[in-house]
Protein backbone atom coordinates (compact mmCIF):
# COMPACT_ATOMS: atom_id res chain seq x y z
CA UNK A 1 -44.09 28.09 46.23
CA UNK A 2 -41.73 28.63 43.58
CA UNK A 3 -37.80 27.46 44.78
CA UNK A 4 -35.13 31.03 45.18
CA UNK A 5 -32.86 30.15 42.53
CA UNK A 6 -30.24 32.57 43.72
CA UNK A 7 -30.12 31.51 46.91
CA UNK A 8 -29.76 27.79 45.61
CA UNK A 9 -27.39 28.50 43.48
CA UNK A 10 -25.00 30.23 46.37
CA UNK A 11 -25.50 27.18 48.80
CA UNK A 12 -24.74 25.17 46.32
CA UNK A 13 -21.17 26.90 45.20
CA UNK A 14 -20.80 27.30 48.86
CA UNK A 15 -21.37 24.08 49.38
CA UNK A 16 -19.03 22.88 46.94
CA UNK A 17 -15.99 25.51 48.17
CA UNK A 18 -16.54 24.04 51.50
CA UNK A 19 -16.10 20.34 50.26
CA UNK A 20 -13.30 20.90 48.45
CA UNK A 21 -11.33 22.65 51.03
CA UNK A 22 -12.52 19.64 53.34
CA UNK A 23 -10.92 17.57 50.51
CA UNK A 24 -6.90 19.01 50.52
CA UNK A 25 -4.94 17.13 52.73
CA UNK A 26 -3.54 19.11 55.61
CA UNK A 27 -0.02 20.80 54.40
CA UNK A 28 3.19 18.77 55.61
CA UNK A 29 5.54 21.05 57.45
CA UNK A 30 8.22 19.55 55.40
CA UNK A 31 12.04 21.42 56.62
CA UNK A 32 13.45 21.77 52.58
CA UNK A 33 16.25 23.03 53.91
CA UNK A 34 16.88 20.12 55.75
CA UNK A 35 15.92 17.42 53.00
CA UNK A 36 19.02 19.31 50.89
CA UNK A 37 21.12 18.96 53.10
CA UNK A 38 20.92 15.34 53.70
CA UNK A 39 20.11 14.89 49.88
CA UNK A 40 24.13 16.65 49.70
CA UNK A 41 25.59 14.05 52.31
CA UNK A 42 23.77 11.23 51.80
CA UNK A 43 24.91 11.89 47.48
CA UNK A 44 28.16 13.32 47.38
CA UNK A 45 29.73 11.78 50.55
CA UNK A 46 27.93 8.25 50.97
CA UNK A 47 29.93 5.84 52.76
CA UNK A 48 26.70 3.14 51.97
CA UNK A 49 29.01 0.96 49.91
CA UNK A 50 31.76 0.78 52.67
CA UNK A 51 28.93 -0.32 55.47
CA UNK A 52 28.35 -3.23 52.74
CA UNK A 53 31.49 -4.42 52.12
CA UNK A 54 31.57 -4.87 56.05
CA UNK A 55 28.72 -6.64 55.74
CA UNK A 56 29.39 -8.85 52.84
CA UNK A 57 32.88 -9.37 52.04
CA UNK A 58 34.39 -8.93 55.50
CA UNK A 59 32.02 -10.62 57.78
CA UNK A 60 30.87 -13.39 54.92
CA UNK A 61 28.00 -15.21 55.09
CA UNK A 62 25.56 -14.35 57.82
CA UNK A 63 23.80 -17.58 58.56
CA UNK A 64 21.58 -17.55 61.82
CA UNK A 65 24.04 -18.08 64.64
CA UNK A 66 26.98 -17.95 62.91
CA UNK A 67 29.95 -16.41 63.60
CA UNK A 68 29.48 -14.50 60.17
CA UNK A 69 26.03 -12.86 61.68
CA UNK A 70 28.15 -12.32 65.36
CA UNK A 71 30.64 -10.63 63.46
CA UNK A 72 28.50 -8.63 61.15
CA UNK A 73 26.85 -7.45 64.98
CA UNK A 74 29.84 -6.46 66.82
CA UNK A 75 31.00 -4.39 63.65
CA UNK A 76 27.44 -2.37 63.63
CA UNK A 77 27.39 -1.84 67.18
CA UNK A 78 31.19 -0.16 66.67
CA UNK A 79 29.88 1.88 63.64
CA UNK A 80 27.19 2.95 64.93
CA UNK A 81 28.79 4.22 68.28
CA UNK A 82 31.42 5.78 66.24
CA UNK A 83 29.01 7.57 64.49
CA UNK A 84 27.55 9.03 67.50
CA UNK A 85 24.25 7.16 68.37
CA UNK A 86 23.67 6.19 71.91
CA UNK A 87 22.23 3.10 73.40
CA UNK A 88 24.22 0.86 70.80
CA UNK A 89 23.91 -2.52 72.25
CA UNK A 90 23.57 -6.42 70.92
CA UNK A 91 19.98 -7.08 72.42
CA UNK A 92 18.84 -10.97 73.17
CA UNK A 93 15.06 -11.26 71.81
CA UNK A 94 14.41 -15.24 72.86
CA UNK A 95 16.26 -18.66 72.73
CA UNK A 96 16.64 -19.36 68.46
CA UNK A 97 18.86 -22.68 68.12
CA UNK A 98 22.24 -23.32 67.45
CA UNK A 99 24.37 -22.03 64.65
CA UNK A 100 25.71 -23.65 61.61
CA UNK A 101 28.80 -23.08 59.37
CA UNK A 102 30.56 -24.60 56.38
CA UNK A 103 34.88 -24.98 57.13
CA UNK A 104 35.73 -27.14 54.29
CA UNK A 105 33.60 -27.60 50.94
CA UNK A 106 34.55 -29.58 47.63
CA UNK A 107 32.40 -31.71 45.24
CA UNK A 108 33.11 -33.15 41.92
CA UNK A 109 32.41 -35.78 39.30
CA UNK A 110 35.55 -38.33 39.11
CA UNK A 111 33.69 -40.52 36.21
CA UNK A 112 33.10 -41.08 33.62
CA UNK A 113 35.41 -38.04 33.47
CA UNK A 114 36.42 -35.04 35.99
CA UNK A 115 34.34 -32.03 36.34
CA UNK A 116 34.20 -30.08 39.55
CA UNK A 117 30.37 -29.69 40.43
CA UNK A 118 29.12 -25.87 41.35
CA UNK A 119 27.48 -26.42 45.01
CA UNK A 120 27.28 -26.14 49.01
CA UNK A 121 26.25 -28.09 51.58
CA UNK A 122 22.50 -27.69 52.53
CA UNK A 123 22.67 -25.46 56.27
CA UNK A 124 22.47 -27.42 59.48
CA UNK A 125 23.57 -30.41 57.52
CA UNK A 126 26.45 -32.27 58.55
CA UNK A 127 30.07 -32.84 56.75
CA UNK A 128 31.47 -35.92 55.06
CA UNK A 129 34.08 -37.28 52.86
CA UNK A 130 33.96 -40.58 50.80
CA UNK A 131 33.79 -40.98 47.26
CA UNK A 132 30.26 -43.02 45.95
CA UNK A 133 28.40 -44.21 42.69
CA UNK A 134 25.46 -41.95 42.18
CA UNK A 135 22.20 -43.50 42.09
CA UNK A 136 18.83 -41.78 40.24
CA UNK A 137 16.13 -42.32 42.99
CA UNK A 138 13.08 -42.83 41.72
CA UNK A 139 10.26 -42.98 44.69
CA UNK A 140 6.66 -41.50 45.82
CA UNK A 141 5.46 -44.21 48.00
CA UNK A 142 6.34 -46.55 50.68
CA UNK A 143 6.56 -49.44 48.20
CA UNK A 144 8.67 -47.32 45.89
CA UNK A 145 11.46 -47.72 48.84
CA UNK A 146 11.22 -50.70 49.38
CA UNK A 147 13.06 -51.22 45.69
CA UNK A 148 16.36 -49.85 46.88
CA UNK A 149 16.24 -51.73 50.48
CA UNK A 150 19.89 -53.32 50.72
CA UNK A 151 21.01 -50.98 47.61
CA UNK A 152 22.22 -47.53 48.69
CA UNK A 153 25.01 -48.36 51.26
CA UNK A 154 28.19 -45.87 50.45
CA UNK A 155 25.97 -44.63 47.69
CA UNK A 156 25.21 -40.97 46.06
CA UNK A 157 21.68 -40.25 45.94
CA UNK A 158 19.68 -37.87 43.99
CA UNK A 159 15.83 -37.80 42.54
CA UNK A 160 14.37 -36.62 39.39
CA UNK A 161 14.46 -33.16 38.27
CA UNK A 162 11.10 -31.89 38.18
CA UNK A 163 11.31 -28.94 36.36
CA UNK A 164 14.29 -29.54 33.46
CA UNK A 165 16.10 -26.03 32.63
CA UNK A 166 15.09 -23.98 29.80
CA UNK A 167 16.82 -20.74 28.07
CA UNK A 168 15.02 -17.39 29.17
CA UNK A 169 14.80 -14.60 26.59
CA UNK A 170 13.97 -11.76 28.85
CA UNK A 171 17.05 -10.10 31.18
CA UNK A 172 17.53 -10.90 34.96
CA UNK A 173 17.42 -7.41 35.55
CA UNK A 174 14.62 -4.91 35.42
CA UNK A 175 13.10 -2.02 37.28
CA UNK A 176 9.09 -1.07 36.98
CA UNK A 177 7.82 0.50 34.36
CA UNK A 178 5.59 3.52 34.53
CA UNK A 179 2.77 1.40 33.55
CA UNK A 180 2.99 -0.75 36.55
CA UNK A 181 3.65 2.21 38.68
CA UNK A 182 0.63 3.50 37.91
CA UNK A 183 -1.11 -0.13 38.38
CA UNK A 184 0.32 0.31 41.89
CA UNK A 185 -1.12 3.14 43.07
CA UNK A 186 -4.75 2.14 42.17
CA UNK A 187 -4.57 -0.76 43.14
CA UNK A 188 -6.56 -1.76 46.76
CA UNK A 189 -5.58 -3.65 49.62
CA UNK A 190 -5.99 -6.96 49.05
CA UNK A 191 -9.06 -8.62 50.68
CA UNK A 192 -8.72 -11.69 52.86
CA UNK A 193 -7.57 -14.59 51.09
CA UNK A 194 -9.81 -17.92 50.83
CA UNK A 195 -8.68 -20.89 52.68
CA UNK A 196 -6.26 -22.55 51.42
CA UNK A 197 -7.66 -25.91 49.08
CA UNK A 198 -8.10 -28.85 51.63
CA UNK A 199 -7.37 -31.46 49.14
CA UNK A 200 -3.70 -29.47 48.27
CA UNK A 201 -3.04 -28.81 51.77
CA UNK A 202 -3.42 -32.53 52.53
CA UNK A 203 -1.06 -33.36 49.04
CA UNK A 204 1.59 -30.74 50.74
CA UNK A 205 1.39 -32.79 54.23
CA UNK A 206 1.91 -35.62 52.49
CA UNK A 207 4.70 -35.10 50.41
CA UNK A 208 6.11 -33.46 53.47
CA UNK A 209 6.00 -36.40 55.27
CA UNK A 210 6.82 -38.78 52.79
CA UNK A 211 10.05 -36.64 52.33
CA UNK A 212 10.98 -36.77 56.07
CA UNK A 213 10.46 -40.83 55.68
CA UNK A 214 12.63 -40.67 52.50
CA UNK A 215 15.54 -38.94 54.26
CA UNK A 216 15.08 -41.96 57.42
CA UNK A 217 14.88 -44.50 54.74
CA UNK A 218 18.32 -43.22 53.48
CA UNK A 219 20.02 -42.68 56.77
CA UNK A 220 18.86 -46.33 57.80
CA UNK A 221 20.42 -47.22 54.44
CA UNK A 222 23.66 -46.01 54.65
CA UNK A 223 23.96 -43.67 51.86
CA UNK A 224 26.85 -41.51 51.56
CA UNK A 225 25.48 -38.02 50.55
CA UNK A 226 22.36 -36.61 49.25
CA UNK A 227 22.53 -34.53 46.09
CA UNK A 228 19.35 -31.90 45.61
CA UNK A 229 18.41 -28.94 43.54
CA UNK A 230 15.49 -26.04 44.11
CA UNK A 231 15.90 -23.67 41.04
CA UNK A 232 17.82 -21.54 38.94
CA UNK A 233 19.86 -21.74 36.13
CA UNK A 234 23.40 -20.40 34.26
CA UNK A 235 25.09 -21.58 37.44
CA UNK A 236 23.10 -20.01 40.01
CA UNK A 237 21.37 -21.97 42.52
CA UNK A 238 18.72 -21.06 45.48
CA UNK A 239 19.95 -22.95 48.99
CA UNK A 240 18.08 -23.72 51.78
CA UNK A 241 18.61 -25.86 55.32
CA UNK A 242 18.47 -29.55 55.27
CA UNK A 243 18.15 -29.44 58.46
CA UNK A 244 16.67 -27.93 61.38
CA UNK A 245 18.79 -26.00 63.71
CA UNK A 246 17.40 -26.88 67.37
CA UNK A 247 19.49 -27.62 69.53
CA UNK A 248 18.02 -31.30 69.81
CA UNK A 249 17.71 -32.23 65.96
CA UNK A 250 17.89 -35.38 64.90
CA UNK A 251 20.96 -36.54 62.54
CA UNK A 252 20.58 -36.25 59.18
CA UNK A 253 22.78 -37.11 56.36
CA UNK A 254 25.35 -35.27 54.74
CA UNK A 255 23.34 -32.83 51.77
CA UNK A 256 25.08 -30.91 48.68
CA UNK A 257 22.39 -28.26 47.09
CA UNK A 258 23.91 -28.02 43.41
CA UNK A 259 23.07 -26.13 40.59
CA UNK A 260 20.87 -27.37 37.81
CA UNK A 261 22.91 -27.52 34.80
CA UNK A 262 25.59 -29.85 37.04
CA UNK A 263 22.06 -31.82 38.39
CA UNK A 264 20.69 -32.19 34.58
CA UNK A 265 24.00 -33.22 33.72
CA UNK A 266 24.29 -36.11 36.21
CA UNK A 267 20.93 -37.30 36.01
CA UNK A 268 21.43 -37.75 31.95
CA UNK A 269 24.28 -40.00 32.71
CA UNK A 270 22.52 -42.07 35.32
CA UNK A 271 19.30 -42.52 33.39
CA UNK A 272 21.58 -43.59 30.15
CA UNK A 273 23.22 -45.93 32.19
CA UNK A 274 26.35 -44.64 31.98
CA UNK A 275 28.36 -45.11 35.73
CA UNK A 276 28.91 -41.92 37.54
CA UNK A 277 31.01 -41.51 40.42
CA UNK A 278 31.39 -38.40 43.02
CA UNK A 279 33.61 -37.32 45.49
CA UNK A 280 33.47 -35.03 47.94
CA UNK A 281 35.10 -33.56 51.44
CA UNK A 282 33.17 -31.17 53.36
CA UNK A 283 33.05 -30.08 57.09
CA UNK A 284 30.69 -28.12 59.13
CA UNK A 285 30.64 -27.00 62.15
CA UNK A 286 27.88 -26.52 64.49
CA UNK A 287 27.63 -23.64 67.02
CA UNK A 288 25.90 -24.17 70.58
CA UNK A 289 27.56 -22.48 73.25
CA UNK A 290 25.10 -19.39 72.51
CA UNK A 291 21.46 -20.65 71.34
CA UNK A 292 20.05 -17.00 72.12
CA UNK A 293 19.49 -14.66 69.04
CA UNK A 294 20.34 -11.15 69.02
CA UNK A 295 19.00 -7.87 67.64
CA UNK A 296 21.62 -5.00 66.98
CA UNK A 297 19.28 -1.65 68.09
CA UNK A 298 21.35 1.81 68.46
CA UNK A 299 19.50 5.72 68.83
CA UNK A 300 19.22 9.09 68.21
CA UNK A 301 18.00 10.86 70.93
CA UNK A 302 14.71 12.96 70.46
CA UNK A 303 15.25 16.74 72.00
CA UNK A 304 11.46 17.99 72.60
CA UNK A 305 10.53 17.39 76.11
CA UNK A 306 7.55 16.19 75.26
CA UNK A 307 8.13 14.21 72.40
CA UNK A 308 11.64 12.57 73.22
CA UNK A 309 9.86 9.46 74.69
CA UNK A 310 8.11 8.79 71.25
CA UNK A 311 10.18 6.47 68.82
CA UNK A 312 10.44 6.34 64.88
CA UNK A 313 12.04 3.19 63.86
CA UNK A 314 13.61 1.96 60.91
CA UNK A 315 15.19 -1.26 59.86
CA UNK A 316 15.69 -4.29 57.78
CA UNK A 317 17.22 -7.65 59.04
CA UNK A 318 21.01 -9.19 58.96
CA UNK A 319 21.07 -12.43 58.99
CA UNK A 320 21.78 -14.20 55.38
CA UNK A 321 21.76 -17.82 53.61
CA UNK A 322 24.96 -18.96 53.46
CA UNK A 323 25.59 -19.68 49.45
CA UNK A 324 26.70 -15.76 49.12
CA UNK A 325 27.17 -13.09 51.22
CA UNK A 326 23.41 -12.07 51.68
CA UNK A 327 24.25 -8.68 49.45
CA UNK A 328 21.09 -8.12 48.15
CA UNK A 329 19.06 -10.24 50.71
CA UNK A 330 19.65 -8.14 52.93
CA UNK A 331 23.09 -6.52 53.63
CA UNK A 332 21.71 -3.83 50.89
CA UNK A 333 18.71 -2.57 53.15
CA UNK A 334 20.71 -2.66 56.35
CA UNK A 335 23.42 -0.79 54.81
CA UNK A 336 20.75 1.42 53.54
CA UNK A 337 19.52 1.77 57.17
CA UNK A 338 22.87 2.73 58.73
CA UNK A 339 23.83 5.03 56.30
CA UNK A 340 20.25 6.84 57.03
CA UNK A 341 21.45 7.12 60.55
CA UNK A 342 24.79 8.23 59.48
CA UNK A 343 23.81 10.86 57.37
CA UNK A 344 21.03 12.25 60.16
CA UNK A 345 24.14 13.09 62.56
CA UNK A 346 26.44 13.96 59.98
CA UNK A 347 23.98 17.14 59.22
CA UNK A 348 23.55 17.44 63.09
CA UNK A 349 19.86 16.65 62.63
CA UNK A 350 17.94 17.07 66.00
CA UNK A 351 14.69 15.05 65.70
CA UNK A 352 11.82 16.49 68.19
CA UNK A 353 11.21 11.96 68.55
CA UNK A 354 14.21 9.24 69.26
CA UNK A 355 14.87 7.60 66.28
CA UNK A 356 15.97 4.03 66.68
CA UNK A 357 17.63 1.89 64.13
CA UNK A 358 17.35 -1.90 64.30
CA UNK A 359 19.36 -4.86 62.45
CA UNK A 360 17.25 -8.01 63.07
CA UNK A 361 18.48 -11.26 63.24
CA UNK A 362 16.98 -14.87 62.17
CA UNK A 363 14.11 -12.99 59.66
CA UNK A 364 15.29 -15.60 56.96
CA UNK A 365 13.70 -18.42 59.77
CA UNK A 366 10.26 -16.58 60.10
CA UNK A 367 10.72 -13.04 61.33
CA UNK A 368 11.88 -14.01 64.53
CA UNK A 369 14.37 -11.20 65.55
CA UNK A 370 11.57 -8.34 64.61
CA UNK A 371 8.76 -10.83 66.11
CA UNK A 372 10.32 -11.52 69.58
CA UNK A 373 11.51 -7.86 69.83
CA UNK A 374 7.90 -6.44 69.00
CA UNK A 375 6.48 -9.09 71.49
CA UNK A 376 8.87 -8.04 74.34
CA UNK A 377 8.42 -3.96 73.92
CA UNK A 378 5.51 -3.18 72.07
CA UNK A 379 2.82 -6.62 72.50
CA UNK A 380 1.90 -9.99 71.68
CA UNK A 381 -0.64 -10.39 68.44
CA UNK A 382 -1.65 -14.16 69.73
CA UNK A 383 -3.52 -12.05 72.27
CA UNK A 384 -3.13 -8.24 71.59
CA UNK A 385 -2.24 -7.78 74.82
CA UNK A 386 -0.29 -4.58 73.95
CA UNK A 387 2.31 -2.95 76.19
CA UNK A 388 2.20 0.87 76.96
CA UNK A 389 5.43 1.75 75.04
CA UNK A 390 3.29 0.33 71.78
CA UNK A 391 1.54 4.15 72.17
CA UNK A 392 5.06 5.66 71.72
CA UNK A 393 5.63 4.38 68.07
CA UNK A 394 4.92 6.67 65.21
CA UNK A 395 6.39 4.33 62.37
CA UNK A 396 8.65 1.74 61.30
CA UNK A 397 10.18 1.66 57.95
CA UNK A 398 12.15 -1.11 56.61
CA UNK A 399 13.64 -1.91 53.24
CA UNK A 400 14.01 -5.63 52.42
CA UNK A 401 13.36 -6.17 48.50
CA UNK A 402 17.29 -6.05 47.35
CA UNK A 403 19.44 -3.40 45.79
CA UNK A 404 16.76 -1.40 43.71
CA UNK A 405 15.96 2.08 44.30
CA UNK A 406 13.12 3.49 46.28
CA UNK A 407 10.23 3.94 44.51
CA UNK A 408 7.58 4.44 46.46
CA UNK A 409 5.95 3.24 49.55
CA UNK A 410 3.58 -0.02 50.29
CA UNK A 411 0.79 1.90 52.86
CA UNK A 412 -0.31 -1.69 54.19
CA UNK A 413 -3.58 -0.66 53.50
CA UNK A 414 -3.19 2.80 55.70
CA UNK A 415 -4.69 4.79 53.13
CA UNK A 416 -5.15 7.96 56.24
CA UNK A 417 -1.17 7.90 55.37
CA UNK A 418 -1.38 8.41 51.71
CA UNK A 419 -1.39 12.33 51.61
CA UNK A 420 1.30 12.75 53.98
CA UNK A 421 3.47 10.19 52.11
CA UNK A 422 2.87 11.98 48.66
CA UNK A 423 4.39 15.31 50.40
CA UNK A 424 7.29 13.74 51.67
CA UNK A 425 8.04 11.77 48.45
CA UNK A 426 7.68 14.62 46.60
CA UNK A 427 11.15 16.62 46.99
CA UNK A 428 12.26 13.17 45.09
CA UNK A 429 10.21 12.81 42.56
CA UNK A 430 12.90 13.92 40.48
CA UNK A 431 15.04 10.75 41.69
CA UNK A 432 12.37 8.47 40.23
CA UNK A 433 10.46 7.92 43.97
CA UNK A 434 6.51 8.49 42.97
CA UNK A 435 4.66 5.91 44.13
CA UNK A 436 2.12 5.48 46.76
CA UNK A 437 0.61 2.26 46.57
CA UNK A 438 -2.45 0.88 49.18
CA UNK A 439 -1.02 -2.69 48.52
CA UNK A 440 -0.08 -4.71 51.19
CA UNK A 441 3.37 -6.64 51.19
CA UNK A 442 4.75 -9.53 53.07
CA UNK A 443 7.61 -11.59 53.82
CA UNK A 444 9.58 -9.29 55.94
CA UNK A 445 9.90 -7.47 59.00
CA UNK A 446 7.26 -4.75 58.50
CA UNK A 447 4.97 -7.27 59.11
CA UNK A 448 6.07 -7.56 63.04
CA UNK A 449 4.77 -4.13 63.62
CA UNK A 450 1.81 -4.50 61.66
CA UNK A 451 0.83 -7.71 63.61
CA UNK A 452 0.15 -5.33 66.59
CA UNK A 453 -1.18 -1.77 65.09
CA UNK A 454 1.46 -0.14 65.02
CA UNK A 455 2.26 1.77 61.24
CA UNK A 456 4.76 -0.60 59.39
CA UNK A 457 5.80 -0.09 56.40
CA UNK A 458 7.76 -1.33 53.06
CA UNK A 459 9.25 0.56 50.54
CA UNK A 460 8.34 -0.18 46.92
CA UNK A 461 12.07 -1.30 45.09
CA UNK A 462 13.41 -1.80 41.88
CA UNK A 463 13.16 -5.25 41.69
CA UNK A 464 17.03 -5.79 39.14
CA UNK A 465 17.59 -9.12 39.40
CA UNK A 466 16.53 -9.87 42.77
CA UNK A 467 14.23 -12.76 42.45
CA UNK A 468 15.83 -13.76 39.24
CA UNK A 469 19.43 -14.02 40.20
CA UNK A 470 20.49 -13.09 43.55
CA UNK A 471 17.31 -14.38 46.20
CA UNK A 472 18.48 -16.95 48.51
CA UNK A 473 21.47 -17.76 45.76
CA UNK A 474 25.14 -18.50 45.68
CA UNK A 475 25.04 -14.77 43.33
CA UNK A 476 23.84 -12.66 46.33
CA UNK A 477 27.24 -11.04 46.44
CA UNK A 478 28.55 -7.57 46.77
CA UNK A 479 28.85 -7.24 42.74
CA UNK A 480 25.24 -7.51 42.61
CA UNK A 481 24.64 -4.46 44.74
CA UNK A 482 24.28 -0.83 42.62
CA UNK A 483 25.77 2.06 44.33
CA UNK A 484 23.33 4.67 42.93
CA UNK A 485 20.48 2.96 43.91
CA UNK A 486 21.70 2.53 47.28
CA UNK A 487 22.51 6.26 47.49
CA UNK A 488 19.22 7.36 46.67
CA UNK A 489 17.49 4.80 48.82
CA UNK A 490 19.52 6.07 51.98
CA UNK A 491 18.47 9.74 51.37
CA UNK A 492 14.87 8.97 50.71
CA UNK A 493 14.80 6.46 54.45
CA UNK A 494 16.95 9.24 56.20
CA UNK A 495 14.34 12.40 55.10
CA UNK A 496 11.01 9.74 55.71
CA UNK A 497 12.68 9.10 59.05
CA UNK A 498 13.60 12.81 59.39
CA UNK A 499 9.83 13.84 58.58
CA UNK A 500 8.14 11.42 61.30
CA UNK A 501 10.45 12.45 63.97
CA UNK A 502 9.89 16.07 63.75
CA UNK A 503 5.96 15.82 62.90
CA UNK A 504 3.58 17.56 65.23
CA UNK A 505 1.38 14.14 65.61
CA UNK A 506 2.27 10.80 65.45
CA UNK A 507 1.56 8.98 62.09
CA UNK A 508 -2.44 7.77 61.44
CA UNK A 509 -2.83 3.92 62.21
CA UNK A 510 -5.49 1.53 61.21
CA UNK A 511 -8.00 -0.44 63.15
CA UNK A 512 -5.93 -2.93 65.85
CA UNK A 513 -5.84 -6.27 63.99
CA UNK A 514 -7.60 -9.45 65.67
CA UNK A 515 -5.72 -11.48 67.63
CA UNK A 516 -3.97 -14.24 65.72
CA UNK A 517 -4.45 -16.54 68.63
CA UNK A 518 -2.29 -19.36 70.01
């Protein structure tokens, strides 16, 4: 029987109509009128860079616990009530440790000549003052101690460089190119990562360790202070804690993170065997009356009867090192955050969902403050034992990636999101936000929300001269923030955050992760 042709050939375009109307992504009821309205405020009448002065310059550094990170809490909770939200409020997520703060700092070379050395005490270390001979430690084993038993008493210590300074060629500063835009958005989620290489692991463990028996070794000693360096160069330096900040630590000595150029300078002397001699005066203060951490939360209300008990959150965490001011890292995306807010009431938006801003607390010590507050509302991922207000969530956005503009948006590998994203990024296309990428990020509070199914996501940044300059650095200072970007960034959250709250459905949302177990 020889095959109709015609009719063939009209199943087959019909066919192919049908698929490719199955193929267009549902239309977005995006309000226009709406985006240009908060594109107007959020542009021409910003207040972005006043939240972060506030953040930065008045409340200073906002180190876990510390009465900079209680004062950067009681000023949201004022702005944000001033504003208009509701439900403003300092919320306890768990027991986090005691606080740490610096009252008196100074450090400098006395011989064989004056120079006043660029540096901080390490966090949760204590204070000291004395003046001692510096000493170039040289030591990888037990036996390697054993050379300065009887030797360090009143002494300076400090150990090899292992990475010497070099000149860079390229700037701190850069955004992405269109090239690696593009390499963004087809790019996949990243599979599962192999296990990490046993015989590594067991080389980290053991210079752990070793370290921890190095510090003993130099407490049982008597040295004076403890001189160390991380990275980074032209005067910047990366700080850390020397310490740990429970509430029953042990004692450790007094520790002085310096930058390299001031390191490489005394560790030439010492290993040419000329004397060196430091002084230094420094006093911290630790802070235990309160070991409890604290989110800052504050709302919107939603106004459709049936929708009002759904939530769209945003966020991005304010706690800080204590070099700088935590500008960029991360007074940037929680000024970002609050001005979002701002600008929704200031162009008497009336979201169908409650929107809820957060400002999370002790992120820079493992995501606690998002952790604890995701495990006390929404479920636990050691068990995924979820709670029923986990249901309620369409999204959370948070920016955490420094002072850049937006972008684009990290899915997480929720690629059912992708054609709704690419609608609502597209009224700013013309602000340089394109990109939707399937890549999954990490490091930062997103990750909290992800841990239990619920949509989390991470806006794609400009990186400047984040992890270059300003990271975890004495640099991370209001001058390193730029206004524009921050502008722009605000707009894009507050019409993202806009968009979920008014959608008809909640956002799409993967497959519930495993449990993560105990």
């Amino acid at each position: 029987m020889r095959p109709n042709y015609a009719f063939l050939t009209l199943s087959f375009c019909l066919t192919t109509a049908l698929a490719g109307v199955a193929q267009q992504p549902a239309k977005e009821d995006i309000d226009l009128a709406m985006i240009d309205k908060i594109k107007q405020e959020g542009l021409n009448h910003s207040q972005v860079m006043q939240t972060a002065f506030y953040l930065t310059d008045v409340a200073g550094p906002r180190l876990s616990n510390s009465t900079g990170l209680k004062n950067a809490e009681d000023w949201a909770v004022k702005q944000f009530t001033d504003w208009g939200l509701v439900n403003a409020k300092e919320e306890a997520w768990g027991d986090f440790g005691q606080g740490w703060e610096i009252q008196k700092s100074y450090l400098a070379m006395t011989a064989p000549y004056y120079h006043p050395v660029i540096g901080t005490p390490k966090a949760w270390t204590p204070g000291g003052t004395g003046t001692g001979d510096v000493v170039l430690m040289k030591a990888e084993s037990e036996a390697d101690l054993e050379k300065y038993a009887g030797k360090l008493k009143g002494m300076v210590v400090m150990t090899p460089m292992t990475t010497p300074l070099k000149t860079t060629f390229e700037a701190d500063a850069k955004r992405y190119s269109d090239e690696e835009l593009t390499a963004m958005t087809e790019a996949r989620p990243a599979a599962n990562r192999p296990a990490p290489d046993a015989d590594r692991m067991t080389a980290l463990r053991a210079r752990a360790a070793f370290r921890n028996r190095l510090n003993d070794f130099l407490k049982q000693e008597g040295a004076a202070l403890v001189l160390s360096y991380r990275n980074g160069a032209h005067g910047t330096y990366f700080t850390s804690n020397g310490a740990s900040y429970a509430a029953n630590a042990p004692a450790v000595l007094p520790e002085f993170e310096i930058s390299g150029e001031d390191y490489g300078r005394l560790e030439r002397l010492v290993e040419g065997g000329i004397p060196v001699k430091l002084e230094f005066d420094s006093k911290t203060r630790f802070l235990n009356s309160d070991l409890k951490g604290y989110n800052v939360v504050a709302e919107i209300p939603g106004t459709d009867k049936k929708l009002k008990s759904e939530l769209v959150m945003l966020g991005g965490h304010l706690d800080s090192w204590h070099a700088g001011t935590g500008a960029t890292d991360n007074a940037a995306g929680c000024a970002v955050m609050m001005e979002a807010v701002r600008i929704l009431k200031a162009v008497g938006a009336k979201p169908k969902r409650t929107i809820r801003v957060a400002l999370w607390s002790s992120e820079e010590q493992g995501l606690y403050g998002s952790r604890n507050y995701v495990k006390n509302h929404f479920g636990d991922p050691a068990t995924m034992a979820l709670k029923p207000e986990q249901e309620k969530v369409s999204a959370y956005f948070n920016l955490d990636n420094g002072t850049g503009k937006i972008r684009g948006v990290y899915t997480q590998g929720n690629e059912a999101v992708n054609p709704i994203f690419t609608q609502w990024l597209a009224p700013f296309h013309d602000m340089g936000a394109t990109t939707i990428t399937n890549r999954n990020t990490g490091g930062t509070d997103h990750l909290s929300f992800d841990a239990v199914g619920i949509p989390g996501f991470q806006f794609v940044q400009d990186g400047i001269d984040y992890s270059s300059r300003t990271h975890h650095s004495n640099q991370d200072t209001y001058e390193r923030l730029q206004p524009d970007d921050l502008k722009q960034a605000s707009v894009i959250v507050a019409s993202f955050v806009y968009d979920a709250a008014m959608r008809k459905d909640k956002l799409p949302r993967k497959a519930l992760p495993a449990k993560k177990g105990l």
